[in-house]
Protein backbone atom coordinates (compact mmCIF):
# COMPACT_ATOMS: atom_id res chain seq x y z
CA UNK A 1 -22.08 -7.41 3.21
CA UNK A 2 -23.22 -10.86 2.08
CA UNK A 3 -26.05 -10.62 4.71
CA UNK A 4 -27.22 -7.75 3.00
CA UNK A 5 -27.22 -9.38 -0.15
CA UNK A 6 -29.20 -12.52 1.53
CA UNK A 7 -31.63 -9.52 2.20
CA UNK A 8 -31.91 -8.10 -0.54
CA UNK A 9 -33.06 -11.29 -2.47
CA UNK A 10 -35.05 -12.88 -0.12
CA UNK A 11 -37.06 -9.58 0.27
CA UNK A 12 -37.32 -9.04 -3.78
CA UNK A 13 -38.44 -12.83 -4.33
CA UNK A 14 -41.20 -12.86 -1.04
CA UNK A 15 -42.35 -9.74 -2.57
CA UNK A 16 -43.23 -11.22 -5.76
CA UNK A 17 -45.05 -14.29 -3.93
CA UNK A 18 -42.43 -16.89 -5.05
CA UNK A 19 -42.07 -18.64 -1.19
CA UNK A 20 -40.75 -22.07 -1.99
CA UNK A 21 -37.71 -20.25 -4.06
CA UNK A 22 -37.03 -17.67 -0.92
CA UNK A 23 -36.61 -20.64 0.93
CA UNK A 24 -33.85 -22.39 -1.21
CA UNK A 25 -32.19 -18.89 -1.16
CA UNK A 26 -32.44 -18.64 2.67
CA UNK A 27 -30.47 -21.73 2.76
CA UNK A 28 -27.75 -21.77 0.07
CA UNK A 29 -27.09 -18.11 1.86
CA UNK A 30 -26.66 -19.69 5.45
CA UNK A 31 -24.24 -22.82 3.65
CA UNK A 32 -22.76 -20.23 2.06
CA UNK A 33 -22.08 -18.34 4.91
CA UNK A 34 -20.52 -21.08 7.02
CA UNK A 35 -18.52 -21.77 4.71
CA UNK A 36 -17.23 -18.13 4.34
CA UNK A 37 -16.50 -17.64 7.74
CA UNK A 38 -14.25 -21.15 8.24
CA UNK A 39 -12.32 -19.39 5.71
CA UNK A 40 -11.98 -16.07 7.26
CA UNK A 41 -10.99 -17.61 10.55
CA UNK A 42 -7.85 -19.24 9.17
CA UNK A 43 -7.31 -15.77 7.01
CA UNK A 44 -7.38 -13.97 10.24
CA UNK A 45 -5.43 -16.26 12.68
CA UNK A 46 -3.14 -16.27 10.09
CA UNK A 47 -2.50 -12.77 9.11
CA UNK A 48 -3.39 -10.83 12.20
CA UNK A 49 0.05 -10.06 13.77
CA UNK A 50 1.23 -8.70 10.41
CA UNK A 51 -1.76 -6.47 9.90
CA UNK A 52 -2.06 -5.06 12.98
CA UNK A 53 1.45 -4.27 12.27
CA UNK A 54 0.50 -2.35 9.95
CA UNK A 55 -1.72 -0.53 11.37
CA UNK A 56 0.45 0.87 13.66
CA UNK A 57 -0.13 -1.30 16.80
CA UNK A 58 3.38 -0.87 18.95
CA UNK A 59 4.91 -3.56 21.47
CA UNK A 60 2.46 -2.35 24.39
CA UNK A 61 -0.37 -2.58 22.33
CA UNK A 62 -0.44 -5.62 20.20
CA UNK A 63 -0.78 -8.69 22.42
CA UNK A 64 -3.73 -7.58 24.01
CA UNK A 65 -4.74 -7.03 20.39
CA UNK A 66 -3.76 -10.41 19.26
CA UNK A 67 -5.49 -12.26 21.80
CA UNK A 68 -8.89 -10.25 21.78
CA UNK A 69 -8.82 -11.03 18.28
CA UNK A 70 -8.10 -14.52 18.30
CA UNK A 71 -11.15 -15.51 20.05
CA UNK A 72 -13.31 -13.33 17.81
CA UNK A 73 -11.72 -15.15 14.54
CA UNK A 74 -12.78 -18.70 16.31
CA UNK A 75 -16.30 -17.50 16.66
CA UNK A 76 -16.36 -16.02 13.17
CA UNK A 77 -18.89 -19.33 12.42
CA UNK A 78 -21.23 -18.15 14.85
CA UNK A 79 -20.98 -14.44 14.01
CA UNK A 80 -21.96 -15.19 10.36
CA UNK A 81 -24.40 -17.35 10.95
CA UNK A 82 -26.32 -15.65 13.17
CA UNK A 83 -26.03 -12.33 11.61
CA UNK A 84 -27.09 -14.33 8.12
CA UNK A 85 -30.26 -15.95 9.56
CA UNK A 86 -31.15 -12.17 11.08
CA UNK A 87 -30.75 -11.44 7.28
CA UNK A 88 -33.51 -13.84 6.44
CA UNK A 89 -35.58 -12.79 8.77
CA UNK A 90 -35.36 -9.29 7.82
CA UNK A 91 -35.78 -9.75 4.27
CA UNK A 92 -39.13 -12.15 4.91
CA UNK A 93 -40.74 -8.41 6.20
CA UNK A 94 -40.04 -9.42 9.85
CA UNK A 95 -38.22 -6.52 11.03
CA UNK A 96 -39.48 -6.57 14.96
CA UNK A 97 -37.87 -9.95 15.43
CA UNK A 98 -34.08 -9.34 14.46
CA UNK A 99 -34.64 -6.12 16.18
CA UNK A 100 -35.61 -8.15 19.69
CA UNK A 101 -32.66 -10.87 18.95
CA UNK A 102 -29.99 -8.26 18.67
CA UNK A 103 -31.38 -6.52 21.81
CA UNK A 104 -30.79 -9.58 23.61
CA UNK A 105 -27.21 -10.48 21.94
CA UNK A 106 -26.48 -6.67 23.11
CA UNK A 107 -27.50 -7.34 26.44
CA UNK A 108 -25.78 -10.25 27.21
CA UNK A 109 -23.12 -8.87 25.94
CA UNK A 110 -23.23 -6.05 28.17
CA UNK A 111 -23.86 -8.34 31.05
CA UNK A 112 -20.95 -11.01 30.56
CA UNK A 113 -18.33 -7.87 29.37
CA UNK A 114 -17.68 -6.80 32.86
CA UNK A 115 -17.82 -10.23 34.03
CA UNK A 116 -15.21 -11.95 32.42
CA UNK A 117 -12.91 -9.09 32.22
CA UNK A 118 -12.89 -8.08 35.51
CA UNK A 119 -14.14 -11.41 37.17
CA UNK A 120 -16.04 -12.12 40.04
CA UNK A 121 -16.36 -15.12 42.64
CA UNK A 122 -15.85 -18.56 40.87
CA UNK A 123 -15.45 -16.70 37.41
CA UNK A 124 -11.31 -15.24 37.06
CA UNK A 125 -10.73 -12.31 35.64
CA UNK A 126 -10.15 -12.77 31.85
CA UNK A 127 -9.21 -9.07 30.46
CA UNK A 128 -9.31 -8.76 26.64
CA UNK A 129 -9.83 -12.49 26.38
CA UNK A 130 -12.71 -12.04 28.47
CA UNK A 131 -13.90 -9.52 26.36
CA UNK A 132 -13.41 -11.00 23.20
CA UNK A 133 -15.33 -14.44 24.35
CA UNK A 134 -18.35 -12.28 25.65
CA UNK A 135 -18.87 -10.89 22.18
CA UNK A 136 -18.85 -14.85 20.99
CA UNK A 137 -20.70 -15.75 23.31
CA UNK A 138 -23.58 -13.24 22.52
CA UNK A 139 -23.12 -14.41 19.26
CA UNK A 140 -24.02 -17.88 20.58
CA UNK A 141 -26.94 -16.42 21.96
CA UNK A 142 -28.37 -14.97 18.25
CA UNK A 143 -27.40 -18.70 16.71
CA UNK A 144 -30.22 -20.48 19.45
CA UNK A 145 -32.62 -17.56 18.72
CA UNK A 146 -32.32 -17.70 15.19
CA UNK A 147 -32.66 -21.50 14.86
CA UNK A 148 -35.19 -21.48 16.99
CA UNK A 149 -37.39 -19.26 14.88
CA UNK A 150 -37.07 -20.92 12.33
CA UNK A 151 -37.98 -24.19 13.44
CA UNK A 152 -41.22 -22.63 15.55
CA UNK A 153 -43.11 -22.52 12.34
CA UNK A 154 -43.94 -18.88 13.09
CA UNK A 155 -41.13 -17.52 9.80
CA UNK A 156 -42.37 -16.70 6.66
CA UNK A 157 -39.09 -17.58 5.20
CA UNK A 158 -37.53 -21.15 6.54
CA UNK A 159 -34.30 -22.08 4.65
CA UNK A 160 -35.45 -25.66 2.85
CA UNK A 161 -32.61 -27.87 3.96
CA UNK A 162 -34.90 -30.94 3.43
CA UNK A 163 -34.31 -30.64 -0.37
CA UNK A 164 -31.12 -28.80 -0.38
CA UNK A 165 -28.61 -28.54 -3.14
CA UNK A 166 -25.90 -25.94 -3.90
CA UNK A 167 -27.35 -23.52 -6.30
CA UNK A 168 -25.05 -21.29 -8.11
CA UNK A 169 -27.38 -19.16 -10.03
CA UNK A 170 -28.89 -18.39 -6.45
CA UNK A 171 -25.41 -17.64 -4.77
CA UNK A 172 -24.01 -15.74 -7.92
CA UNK A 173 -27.63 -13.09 -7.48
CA UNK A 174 -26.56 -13.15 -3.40
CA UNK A 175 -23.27 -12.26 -4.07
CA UNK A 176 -24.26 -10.15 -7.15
CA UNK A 177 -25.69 -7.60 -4.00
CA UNK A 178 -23.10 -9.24 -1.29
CA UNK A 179 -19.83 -8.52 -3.27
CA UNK A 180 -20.91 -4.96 -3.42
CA UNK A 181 -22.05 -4.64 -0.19
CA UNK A 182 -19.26 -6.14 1.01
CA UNK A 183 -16.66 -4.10 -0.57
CA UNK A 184 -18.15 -1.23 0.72
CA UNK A 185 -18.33 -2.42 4.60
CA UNK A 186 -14.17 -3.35 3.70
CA UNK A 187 -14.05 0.34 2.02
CA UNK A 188 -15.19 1.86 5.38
CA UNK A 189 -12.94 -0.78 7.35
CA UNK A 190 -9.58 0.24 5.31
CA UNK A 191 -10.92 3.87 5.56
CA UNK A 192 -10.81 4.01 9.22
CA UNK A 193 -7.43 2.09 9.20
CA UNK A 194 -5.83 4.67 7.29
CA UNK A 195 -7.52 7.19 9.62
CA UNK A 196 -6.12 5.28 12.92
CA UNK A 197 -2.53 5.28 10.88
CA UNK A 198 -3.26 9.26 11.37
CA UNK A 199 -4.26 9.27 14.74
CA UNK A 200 -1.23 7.03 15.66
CA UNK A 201 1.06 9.77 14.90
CA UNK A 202 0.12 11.34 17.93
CA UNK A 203 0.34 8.56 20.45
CA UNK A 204 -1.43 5.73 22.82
CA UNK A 205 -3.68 8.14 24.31
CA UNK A 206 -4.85 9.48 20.67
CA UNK A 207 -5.50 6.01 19.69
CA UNK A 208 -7.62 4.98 22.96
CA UNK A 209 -9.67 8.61 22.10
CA UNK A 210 -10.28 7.60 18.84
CA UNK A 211 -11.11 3.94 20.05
CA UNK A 212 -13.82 5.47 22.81
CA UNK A 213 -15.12 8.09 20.47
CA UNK A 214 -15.53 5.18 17.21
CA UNK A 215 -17.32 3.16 20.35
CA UNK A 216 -19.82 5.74 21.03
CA UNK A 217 -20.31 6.65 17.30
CA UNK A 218 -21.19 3.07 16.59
CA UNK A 219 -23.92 3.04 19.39
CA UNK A 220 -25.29 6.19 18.36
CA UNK A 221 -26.12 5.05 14.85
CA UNK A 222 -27.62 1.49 16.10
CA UNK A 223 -30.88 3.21 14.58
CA UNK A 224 -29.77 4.33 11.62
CA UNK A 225 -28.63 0.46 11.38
CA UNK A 226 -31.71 -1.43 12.22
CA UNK A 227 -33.72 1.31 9.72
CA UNK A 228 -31.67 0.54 7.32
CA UNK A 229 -32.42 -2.98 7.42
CA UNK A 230 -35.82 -2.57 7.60
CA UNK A 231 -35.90 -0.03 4.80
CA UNK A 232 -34.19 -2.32 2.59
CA UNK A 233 -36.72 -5.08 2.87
CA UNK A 234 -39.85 -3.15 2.63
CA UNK A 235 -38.02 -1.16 -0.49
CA UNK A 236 -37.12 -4.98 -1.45
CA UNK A 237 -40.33 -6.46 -1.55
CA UNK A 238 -42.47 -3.54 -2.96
CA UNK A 239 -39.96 -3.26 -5.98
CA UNK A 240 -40.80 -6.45 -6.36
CA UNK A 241 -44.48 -6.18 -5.99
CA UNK A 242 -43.91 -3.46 -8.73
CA UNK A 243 -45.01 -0.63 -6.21
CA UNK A 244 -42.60 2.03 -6.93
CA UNK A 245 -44.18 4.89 -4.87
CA UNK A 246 -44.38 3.72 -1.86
CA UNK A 247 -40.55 2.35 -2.00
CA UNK A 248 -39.92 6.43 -2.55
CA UNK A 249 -42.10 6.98 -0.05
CA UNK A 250 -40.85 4.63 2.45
CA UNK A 251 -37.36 6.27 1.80
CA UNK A 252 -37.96 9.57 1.94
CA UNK A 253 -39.77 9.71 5.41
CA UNK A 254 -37.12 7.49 6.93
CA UNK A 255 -34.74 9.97 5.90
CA UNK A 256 -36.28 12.69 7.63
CA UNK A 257 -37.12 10.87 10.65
CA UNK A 258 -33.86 9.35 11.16
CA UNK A 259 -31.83 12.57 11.07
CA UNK A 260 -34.40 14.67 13.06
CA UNK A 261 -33.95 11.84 15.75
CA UNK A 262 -29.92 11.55 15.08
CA UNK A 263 -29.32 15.33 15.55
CA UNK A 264 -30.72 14.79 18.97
CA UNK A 265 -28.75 11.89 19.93
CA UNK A 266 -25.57 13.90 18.90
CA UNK A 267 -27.21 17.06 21.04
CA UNK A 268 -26.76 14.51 23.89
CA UNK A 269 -23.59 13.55 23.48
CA UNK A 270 -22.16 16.81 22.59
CA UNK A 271 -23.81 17.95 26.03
CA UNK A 272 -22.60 14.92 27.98
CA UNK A 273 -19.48 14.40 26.50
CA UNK A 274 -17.40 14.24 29.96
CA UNK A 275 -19.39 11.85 31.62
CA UNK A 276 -20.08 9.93 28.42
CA UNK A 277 -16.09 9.51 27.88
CA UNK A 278 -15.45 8.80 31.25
CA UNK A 279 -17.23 5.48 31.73
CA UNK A 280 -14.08 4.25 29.79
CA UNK A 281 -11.49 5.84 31.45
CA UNK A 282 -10.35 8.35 34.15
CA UNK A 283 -6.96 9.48 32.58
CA UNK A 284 -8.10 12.93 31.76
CA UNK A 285 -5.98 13.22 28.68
CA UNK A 286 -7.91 10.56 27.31
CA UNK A 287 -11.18 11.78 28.54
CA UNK A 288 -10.33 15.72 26.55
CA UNK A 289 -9.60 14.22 23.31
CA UNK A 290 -12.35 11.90 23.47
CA UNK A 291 -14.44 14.81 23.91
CA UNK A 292 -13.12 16.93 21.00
CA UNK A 293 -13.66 13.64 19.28
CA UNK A 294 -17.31 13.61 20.04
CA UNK A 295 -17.86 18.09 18.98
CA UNK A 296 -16.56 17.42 15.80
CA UNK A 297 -18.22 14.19 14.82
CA UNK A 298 -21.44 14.09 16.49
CA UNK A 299 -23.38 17.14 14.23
CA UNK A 300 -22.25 14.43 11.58
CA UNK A 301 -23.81 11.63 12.50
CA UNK A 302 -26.98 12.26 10.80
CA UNK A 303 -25.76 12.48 7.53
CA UNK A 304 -24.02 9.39 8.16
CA UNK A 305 -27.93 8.30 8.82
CA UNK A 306 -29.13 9.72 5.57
CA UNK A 307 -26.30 8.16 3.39
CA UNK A 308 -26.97 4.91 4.68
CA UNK A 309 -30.67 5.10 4.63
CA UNK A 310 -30.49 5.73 0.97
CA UNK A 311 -27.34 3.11 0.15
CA UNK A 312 -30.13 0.60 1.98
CA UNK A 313 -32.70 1.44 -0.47
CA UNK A 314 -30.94 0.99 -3.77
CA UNK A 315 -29.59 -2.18 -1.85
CA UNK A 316 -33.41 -3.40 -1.85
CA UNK A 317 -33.72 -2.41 -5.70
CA UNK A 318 -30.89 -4.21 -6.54
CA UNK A 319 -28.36 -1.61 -7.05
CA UNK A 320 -25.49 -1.72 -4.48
CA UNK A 321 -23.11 0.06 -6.54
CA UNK A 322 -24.51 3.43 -4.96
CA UNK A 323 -23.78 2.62 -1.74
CA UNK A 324 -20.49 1.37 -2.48
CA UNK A 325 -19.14 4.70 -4.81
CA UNK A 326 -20.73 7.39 -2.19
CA UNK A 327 -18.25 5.97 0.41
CA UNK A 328 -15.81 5.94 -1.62
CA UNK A 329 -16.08 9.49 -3.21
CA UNK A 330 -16.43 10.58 0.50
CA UNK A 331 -14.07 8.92 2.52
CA UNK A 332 -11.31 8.48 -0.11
CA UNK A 333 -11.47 11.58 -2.28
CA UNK A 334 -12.76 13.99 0.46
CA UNK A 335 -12.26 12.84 3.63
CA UNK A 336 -8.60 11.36 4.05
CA UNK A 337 -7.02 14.22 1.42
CA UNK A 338 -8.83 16.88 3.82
CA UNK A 339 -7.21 15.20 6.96
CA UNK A 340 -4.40 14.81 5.52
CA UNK A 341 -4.33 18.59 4.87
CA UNK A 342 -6.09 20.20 7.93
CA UNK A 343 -3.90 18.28 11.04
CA UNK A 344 -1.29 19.81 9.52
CA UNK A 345 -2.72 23.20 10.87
CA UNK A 346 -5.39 21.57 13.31
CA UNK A 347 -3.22 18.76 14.05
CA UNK A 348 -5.37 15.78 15.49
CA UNK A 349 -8.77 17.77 15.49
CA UNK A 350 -7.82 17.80 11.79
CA UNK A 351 -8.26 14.45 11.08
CA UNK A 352 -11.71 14.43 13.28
CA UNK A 353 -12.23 17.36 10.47
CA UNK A 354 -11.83 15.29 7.28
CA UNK A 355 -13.54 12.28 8.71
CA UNK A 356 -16.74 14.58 9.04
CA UNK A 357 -15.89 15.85 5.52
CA UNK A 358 -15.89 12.70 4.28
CA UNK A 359 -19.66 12.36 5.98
CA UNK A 360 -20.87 15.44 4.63
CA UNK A 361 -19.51 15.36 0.83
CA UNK A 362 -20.98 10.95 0.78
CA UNK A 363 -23.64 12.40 1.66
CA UNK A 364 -24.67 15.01 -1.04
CA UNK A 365 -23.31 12.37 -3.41
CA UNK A 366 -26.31 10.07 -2.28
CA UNK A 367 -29.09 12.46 -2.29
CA UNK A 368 -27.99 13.50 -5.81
CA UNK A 369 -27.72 10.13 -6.71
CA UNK A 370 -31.44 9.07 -5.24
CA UNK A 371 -33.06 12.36 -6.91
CA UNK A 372 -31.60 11.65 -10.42
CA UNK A 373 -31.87 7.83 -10.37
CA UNK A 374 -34.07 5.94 -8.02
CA UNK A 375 -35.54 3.06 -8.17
CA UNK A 376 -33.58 2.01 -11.24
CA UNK A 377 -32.19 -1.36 -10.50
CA UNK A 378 -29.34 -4.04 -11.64
C-alpha cells in the first residue's frame, strides 16, 4: 500500500519534470519503509499465535503456521525494501525492469521452495521453515537487484541519500496515497480472513482447498498486477504532464485487454482444473473441492482485473479513495452477506458464491465510478 503511494508520487512529480525532488521522495519512501517494516516484525512476532487463533487455526494446524510465519516477519526488512525500490522504479516510467526483477525473485523462489522443504544432499529438509526462508530469500534476491540499479547510473529516479533529510511534507503526500492504499490491501486481507473463518466450518481439507485455489488465483492475476503498476505510472506521469486523454486512453484499452486475456487464463484453469489442483496434493477430497473452487471463481477473475485496473488509475491521479470504497462495497456489503446466506443452501460452494459476488458487484461500482468521475484527483 505505501509502495503504491511511493508510485504514485514519484510518477506525478517525474511527469512534471521536477527530477531532483523525485529523488528526495524516492528516498524518504525507502527510510520510511525500513522503518515500517522493523515495526511490523515485532507487531507480528508478537501477535501471531493470538491471531491465527482467531482465525480459526486448530492444534494440527498452527505450529506449522507459526513457524512459516516467523521467518517471513524477520525478513519483513527485505520484503519492504525491495518491493519499495520496485515502486521507484515503476513510478520513474520503467515498467520492463521491476517486471524482469520480480521474474527472477519468482524464480528463485520456485527453485529454492522444493529445495529446502524437501531437501536434497548436503541441504536437510526444512518443511514450512524451508518454505518460509525461500520466500526471504527471493526477497534477498530483489534487495541486490534493486540496489544495484540504482547505483548503475542507468535509473531515472535514484533516491538522493547524499543530501538526505527526513521530509514530512514528502512522507505525509506518500502516505496521503499509501494510507489509502494500504487500508484497502488490509480490507482485502481481513476480507479473506472472515471468508477462511467460513470455510473453517467445514474442516482441514476445506481450508487446504481454499489455500490451493487462493494460490492459483493469485498466479492467475500476476498480469492484472504488473498492469496495474504500469498503468498507474503512465496515468501518474501524464496527469501530471496535464495530458488527460491519453491517461483515459491508457485505461480504457488496458481494461479491455486485460480481461480478454484473463477470461482465457480462467478457460485454462477451468479446463485443467484436476491436474492444476493436483500438483499440491493427491488426497482426492482435497483435489474435488479445489476444483469447485476454481468453476466458481475463475469466470471472475477478470473483473477482479478490471476493478483493479481502474483502482490503479485513480491511484496515479491521486485519488485512492476509489479503490479503497469499491472493495469495500463489494466484499463487505455484497460478498460476505451473500456467503453468509447462500452456504446455508449451497453450503461451502456458497461461500465460493459470495466471494465472486463480491467481484462482480466491486466491479460495477468501479466502472460507474471511472465513467462519472475520472481523472478528478485529491
Amino acid at each position: 500500500g505505501i509502495g503504491t503511494g511511493l508510485s504514485s508520487f514519484v510518477a506525478r512529480t517525474f511527469g512534471a519534470g521536477e527530477f531532483e525532488k523525485a529523488g528526495r521522495i524516492a528516498a524518504n519512501g525507502l527510510v520510511f519503509g525500513i522503518v515500517l517494516s522493523l515495526l511490523l516484525m515485532v507487531f507480528g512476532i508478537v501477535f501471531a499465535r493470538p491471531l491465527f487463533v482467531l482465525l480459526g487455526a486448530g492444534p494440527e494446524i498452527l505450529p506449522p503456521v507459526l513457524e512459516y510465519c516467523q521467518i517471513i516477519f524477520i525478513g519483513f526488512i527485505f520484503i519492504f525494501f525491495g518491493a519499495f525500490g520496485n515502486s521507484i522504479i515503476r513510478g520513474s516510467g520503467d515498467a520492463r525492469t521491476p517486471m524482469k526483477y520480480l521474474l527472477i525473485q519468482t524464480l528463485v523462489n520456485l527453485a529454492l521452495d522444493p529445495l529446502f522443504i524437501f531437501g536434497l544432499g548436503p541441504v536437510p529438509a526444512m518443511g514450512v521453515w524451508g518454505a518460509g526462508l525461500a520466500m526471504v530469500l527471493s526477497r534477498v534476491v530483489m534487495v541486490v537487484l534493486v540496489m544495484r540499479h540504482f547505483l548503475s547510473g542507468k535509473a531515472m529516479v535514484v533516491p538522493d541519500f547524499n543530501h538526505f533529510r527526513f521530509n514530512p511534507a514528502l512522507t505525509k503526500e506518500i502516505l496521503r496515497i499509501g494510507i489509502p492504499s494500504t487500508v484497502t490491501f488490509m480490507s482485502s486481507s481481513i476480507g479473506l480472513m472472515l471468508f477462511m473463518k467460513l470455510v473453517s466450518g467445514y474442516g482441514p481439507l476445506a481450508i487446504a482447498a481454499f489455500g490451493i485455489g487462493g494460490r492459483v488465483e493469485n498466479f492467475a492475476i500476476l498480469p492484472a498486477l504488473g498492469m496495474s503498476g504500469a498503468i498507474l505510472t503512465i496515468v501518474g506521469q501524464n496527469y501530471g504532464a496535464r495530458n488527460l486523454e491519453r491517461a483515459r486512453q491508457t485505461i480504457r484499452n488496458s481494461m479491455v485487454m486485460l480481461a480478454l486475456f484473463m477470461l482465457g487464463v480462467a478457460g485454462v484453469s477451468m479446463l485443467w482444473a484436476k491436474p492444476i489442483a493436483s500438483i499440491f496434493t493427491q488426497d482426492a477430497e482435497v483435489v474435488a473441492l479445489s476444483i469447485g473452487f476454481l468453476y466458481i471463481r475463475a469466470p471472475f477473475w477478470a473483473l477482479m482485473g478490471v476493478r483493479m485496473i481502474i483502482g490503479a488509475g485513480f491511484n496515479g491521479v491521486g485519488n485512492p479513495r476509489v479503490g479503497l470504497l469499491t472493495l469495500l462495497f463489494g466484499l463487505f456489503a455484497v460478498g460476505l452477506p451473500a456467503a453468509v446466506y447462500l452456504q446455508m443452501s449451497q453450503g461451502l460452494n456458497g461461500v465460493w458464491l459470495g466471494l465472486s459476488l463480491a467481484n462482480l458487484s466491486g466491479t460495477i461500482a468501479a466502472c460507474g465510478v471511472y465513467w462519472w468521475r475520472f481523472p478528478k484527483g485529491g
